[in-house]
C-alpha atoms as a PDB file:
ATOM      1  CA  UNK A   1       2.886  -4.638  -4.746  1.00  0.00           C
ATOM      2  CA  UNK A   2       5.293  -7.463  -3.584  1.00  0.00           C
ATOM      3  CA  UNK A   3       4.938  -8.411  -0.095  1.00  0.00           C
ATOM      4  CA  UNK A   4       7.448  -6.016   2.927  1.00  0.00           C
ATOM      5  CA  UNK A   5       8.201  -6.790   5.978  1.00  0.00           C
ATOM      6  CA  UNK A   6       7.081  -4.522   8.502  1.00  0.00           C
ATOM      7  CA  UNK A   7       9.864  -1.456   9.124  1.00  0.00           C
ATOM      8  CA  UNK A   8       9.450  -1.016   5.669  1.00  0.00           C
ATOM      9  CA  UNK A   9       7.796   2.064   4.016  1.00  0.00           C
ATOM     10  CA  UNK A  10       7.337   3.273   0.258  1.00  0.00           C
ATOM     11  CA  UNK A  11       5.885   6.317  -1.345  1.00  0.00           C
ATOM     12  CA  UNK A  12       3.637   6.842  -4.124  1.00  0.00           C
ATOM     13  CA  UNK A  13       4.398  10.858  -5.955  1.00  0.00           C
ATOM     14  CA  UNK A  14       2.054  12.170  -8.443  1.00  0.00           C
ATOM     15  CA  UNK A  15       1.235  15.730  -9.190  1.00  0.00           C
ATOM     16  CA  UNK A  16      -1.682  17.821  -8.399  1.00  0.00           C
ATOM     17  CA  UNK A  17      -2.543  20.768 -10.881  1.00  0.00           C
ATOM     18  CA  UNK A  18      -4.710  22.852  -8.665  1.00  0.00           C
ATOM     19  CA  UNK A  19      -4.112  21.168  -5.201  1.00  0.00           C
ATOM     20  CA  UNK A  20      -7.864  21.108  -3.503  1.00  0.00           C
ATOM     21  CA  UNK A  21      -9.734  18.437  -2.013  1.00  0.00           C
ATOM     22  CA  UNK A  22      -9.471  14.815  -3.139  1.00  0.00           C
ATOM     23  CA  UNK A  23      -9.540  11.203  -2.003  1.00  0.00           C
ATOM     24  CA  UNK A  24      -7.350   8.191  -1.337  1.00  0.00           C
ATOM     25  CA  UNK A  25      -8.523   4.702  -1.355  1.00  0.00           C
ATOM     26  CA  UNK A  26      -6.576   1.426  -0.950  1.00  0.00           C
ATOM     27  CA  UNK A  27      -6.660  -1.790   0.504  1.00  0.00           C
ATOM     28  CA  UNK A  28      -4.066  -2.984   2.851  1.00  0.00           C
ATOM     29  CA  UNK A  29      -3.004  -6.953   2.811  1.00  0.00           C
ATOM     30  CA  UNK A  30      -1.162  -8.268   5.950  1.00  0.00           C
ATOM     31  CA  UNK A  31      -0.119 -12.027   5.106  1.00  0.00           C
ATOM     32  CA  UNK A  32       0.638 -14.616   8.159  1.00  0.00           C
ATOM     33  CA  UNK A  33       0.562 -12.774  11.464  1.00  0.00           C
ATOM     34  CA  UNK A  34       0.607  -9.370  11.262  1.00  0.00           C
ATOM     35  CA  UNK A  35      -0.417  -8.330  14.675  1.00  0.00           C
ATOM     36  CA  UNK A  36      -2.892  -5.865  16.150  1.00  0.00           C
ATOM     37  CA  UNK A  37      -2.809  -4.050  19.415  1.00  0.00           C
ATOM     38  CA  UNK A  38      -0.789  -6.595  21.643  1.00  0.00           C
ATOM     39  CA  UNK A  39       2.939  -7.439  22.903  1.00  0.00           C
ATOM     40  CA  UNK A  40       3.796  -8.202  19.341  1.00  0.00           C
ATOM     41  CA  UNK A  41       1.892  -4.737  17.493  1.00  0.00           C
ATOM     42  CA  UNK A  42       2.838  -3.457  14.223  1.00  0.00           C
ATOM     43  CA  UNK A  43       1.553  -0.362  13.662  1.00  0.00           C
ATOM     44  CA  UNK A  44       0.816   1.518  10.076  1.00  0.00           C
ATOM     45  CA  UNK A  45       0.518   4.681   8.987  1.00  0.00           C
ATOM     46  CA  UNK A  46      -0.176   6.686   5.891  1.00  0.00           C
ATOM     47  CA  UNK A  47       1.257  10.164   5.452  1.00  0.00           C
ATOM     48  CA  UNK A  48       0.846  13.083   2.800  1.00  0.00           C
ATOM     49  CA  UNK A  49       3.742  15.073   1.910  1.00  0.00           C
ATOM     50  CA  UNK A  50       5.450  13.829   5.448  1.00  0.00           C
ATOM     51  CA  UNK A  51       2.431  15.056   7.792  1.00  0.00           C
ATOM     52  CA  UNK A  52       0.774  11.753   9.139  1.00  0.00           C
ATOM     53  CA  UNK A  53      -2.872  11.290   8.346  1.00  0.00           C
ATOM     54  CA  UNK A  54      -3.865   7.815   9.757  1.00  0.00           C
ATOM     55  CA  UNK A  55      -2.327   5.504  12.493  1.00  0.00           C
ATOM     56  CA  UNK A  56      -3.610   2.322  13.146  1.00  0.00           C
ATOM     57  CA  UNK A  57      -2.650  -1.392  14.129  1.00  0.00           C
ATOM     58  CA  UNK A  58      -4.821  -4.294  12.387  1.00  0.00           C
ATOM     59  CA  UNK A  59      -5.310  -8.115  13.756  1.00  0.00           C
ATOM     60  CA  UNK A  60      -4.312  -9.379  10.228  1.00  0.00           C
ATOM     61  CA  UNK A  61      -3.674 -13.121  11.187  1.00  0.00           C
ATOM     62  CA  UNK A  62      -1.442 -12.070  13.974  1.00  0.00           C
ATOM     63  CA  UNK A  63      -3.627 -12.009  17.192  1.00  0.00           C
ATOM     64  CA  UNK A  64      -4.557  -8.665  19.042  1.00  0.00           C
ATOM     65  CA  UNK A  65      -7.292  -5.399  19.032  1.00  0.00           C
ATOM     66  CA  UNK A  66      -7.436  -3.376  15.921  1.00  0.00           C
ATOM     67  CA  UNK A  67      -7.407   0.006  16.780  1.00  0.00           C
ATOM     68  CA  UNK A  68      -7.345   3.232  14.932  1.00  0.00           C
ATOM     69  CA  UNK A  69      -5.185   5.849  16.879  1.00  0.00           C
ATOM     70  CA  UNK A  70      -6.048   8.789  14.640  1.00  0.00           C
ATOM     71  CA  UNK A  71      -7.101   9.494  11.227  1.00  0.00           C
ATOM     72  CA  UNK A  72      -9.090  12.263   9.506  1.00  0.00           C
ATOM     73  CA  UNK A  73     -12.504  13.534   9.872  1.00  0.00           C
ATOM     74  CA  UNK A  74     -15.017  11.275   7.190  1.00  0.00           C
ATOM     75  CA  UNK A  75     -12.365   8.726   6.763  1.00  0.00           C
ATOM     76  CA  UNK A  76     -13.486   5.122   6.474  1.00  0.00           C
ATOM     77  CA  UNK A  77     -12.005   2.196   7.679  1.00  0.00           C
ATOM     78  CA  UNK A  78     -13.543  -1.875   7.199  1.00  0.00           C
ATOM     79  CA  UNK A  79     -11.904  -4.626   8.957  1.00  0.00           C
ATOM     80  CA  UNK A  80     -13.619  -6.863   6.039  1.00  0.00           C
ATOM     81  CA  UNK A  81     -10.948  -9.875   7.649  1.00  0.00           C
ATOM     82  CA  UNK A  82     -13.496 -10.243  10.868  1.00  0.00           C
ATOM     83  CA  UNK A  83     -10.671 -12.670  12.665  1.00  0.00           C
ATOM     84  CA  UNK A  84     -11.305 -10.546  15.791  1.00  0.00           C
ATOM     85  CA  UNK A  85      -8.791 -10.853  18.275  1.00  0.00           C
ATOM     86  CA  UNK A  86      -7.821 -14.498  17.263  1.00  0.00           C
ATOM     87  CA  UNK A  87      -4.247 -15.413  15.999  1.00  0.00           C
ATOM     88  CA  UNK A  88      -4.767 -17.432  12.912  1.00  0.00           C
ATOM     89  CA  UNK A  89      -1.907 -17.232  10.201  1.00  0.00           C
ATOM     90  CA  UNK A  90      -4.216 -16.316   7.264  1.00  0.00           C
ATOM     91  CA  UNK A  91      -3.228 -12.346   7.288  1.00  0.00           C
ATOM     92  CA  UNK A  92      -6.622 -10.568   6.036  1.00  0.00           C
ATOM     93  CA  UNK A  93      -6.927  -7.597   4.185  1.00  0.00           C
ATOM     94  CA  UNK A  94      -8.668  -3.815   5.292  1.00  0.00           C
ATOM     95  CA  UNK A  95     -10.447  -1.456   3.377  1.00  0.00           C
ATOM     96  CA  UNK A  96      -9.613   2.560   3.637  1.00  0.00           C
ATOM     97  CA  UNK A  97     -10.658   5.212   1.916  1.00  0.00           C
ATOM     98  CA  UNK A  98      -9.958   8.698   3.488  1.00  0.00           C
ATOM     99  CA  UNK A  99     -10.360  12.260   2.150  1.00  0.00           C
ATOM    100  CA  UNK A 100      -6.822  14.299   1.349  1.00  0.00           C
ATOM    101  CA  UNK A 101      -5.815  17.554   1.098  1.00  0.00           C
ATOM    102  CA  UNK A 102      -3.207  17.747  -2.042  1.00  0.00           C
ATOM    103  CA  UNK A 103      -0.844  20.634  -2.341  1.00  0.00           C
ATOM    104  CA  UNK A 104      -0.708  22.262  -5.829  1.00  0.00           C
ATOM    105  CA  UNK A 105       2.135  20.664  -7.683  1.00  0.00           C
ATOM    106  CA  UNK A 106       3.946  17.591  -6.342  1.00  0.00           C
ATOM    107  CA  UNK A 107       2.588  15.192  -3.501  1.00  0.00           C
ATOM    108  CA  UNK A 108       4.020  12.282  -2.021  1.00  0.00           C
ATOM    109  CA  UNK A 109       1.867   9.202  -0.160  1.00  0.00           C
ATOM    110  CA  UNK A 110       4.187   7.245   2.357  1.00  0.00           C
ATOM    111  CA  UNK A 111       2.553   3.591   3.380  1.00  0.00           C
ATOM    112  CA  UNK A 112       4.602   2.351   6.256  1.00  0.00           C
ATOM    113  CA  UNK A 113       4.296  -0.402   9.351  1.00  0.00           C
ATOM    114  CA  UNK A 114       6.674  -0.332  12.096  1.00  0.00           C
ATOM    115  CA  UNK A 115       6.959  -3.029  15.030  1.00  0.00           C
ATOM    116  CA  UNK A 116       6.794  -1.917  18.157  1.00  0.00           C
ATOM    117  CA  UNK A 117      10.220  -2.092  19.950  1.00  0.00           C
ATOM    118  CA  UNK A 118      11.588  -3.929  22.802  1.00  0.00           C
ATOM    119  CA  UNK A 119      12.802  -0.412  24.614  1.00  0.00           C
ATOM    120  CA  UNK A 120       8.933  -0.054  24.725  1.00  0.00           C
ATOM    121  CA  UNK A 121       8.059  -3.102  26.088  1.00  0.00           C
ATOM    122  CA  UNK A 122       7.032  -4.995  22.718  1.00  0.00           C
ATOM    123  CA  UNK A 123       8.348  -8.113  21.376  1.00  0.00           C
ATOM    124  CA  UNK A 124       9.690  -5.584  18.509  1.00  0.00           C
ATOM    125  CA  UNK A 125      10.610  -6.499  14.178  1.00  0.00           C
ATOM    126  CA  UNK A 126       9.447 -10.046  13.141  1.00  0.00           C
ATOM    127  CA  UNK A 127      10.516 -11.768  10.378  1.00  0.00           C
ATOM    128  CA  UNK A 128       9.149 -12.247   6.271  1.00  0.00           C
ATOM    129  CA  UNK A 129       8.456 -15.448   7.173  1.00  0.00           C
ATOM    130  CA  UNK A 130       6.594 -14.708  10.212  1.00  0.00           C
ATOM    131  CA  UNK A 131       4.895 -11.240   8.625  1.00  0.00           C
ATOM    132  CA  UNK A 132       4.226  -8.771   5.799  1.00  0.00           C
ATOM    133  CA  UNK A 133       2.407  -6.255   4.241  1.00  0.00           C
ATOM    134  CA  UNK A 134       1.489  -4.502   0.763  1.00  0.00           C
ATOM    135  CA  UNK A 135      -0.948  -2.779  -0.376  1.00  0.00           C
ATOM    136  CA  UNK A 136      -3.384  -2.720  -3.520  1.00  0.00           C
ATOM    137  CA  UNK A 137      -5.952  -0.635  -5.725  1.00  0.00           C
ATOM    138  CA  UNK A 138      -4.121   2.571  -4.409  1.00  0.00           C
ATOM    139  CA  UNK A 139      -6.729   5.342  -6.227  1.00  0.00           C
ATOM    140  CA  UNK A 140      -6.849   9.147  -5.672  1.00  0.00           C
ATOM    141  CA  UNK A 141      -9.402  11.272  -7.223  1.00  0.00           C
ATOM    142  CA  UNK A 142     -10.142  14.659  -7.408  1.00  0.00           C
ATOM    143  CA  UNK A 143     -13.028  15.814  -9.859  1.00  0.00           C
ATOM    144  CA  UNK A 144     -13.866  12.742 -10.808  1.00  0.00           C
ATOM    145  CA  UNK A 145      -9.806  12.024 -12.365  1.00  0.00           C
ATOM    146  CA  UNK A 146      -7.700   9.600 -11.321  1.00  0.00           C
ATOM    147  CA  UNK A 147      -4.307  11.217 -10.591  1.00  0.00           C
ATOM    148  CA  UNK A 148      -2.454   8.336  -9.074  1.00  0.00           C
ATOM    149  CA  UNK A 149      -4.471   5.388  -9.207  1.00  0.00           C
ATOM    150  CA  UNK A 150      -3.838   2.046 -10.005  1.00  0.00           C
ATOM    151  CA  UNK A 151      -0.139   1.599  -8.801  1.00  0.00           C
ATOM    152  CA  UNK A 152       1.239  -1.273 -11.031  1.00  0.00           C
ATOM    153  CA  UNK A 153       2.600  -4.210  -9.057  1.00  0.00           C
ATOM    154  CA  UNK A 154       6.769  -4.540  -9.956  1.00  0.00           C
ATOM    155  CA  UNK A 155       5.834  -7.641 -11.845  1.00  0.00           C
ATOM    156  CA  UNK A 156       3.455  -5.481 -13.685  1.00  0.00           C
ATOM    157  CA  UNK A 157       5.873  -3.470 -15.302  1.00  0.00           C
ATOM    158  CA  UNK A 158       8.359  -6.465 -16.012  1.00  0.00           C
ATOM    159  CA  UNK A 159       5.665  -7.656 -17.890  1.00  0.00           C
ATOM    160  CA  UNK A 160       4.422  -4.870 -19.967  1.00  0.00           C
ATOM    161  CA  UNK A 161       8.443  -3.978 -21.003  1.00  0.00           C
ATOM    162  CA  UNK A 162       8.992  -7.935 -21.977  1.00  0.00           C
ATOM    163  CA  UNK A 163       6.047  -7.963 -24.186  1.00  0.00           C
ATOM    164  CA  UNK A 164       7.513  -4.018 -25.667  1.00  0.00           C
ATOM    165  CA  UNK A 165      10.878  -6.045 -25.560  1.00  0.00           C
ATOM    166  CA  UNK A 166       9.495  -8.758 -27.248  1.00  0.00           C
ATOM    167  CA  UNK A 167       7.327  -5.923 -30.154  1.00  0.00           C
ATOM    168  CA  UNK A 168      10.961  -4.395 -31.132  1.00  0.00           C
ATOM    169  CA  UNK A 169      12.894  -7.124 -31.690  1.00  0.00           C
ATOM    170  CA  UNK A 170       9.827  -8.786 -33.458  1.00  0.00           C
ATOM    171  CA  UNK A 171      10.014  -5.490 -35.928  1.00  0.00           C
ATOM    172  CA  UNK A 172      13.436  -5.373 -35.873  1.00  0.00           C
ATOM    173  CA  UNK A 173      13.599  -8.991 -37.121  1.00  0.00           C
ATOM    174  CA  UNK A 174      10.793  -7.905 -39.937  1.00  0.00           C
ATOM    175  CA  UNK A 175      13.025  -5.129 -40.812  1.00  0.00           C
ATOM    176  CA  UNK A 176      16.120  -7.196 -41.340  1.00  0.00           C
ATOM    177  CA  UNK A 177      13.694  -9.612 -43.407  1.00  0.00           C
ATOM    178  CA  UNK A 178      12.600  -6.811 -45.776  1.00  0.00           C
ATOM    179  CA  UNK A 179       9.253  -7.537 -45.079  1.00  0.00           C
ATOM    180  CA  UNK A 180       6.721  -4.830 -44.166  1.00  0.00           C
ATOM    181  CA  UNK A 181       5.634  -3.945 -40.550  1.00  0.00           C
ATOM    182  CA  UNK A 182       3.068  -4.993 -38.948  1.00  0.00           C
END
């Protein structure tokens, strides 16, 4: 996924035959100073089908505590950027994996950060330049099947439909030719 600023959310729907237990696992990039717990926090959180399951706030290259306000029961989450509380500029990157819930049909994943505001005391929204966010190797499995996994990247799918682009009008041109297809 291409790089948000933070105030920025986006949701990932799939569907769910039976509904039942399952898990989510990702990995969440923060690029230049995304900040932890401090006067300039950006806070993310992941909900399922618009009930929130995990709030945190990460020091990925922005300065600050990381600090997970809530998140399920057997949920995992790795800091793998070890900056500490140091500002540094080189974002970093964590690790979650939680269990889920899924209802039986649709489901819908929202991935959000929000800055903390200035009517609260914080320095409140930053800047692209200053700060961003995406995400990466979204999977969820139930029974061992991977119902939404592998989210392809916008650039992804502009690639895959140039190169289908790029098949037709290469049979197309064949046709035209009278020669056989490929």
């Amino acid at each position: 996924m291409a790089p948000m600023t933070t105030d920025q959310s986006f949701d990932v729907s799939f569907n769910s035959a039976s509904g039942g237990p399952a898990s989510l696992s990702f990995v969440l990039d923060g690029f230049l100073s995304l900040d932890g717990q401090s006067f300039y926090e950006d806070d993310f959180t992941l909900s399922l089908n618009h009930v929130a399951l995990i709030s945190a706030t990460f020091n990925l290259g922005g300065g600050g505590k990381d600090v997970v306000f809530f998140a399920p029961v057997g949920a995992t989450i790795d800091d793998v950027t070890g900056i500490g509380t140091a500002i540094t500029w080189t974002g970093g990157h964590v690790n979650i994996a939680t269990p889920l819930t899924l209802a039986a049909g649709a489901n819908t994943l929202t991935f959000g950060y929000t800055s903390r505001t200035a009517a609260d005391g914080f320095y409140g929204f930053q800047q692209l330049g200053d700060e961003a966010w995406a995400t990466h190797d979204v999977l969820v499995t139930t029974d061992g099947s991977n119902l939404a996994g592998d989210i392809p990247e916008p650039a992804s799918w502009a690639l895959m439909l140039l190169g289908l682009g790029g098949l037709g009008a290469m049979l197309r041109r064949r046709r035209l030719e009278g020669l056989a297809p490929i």
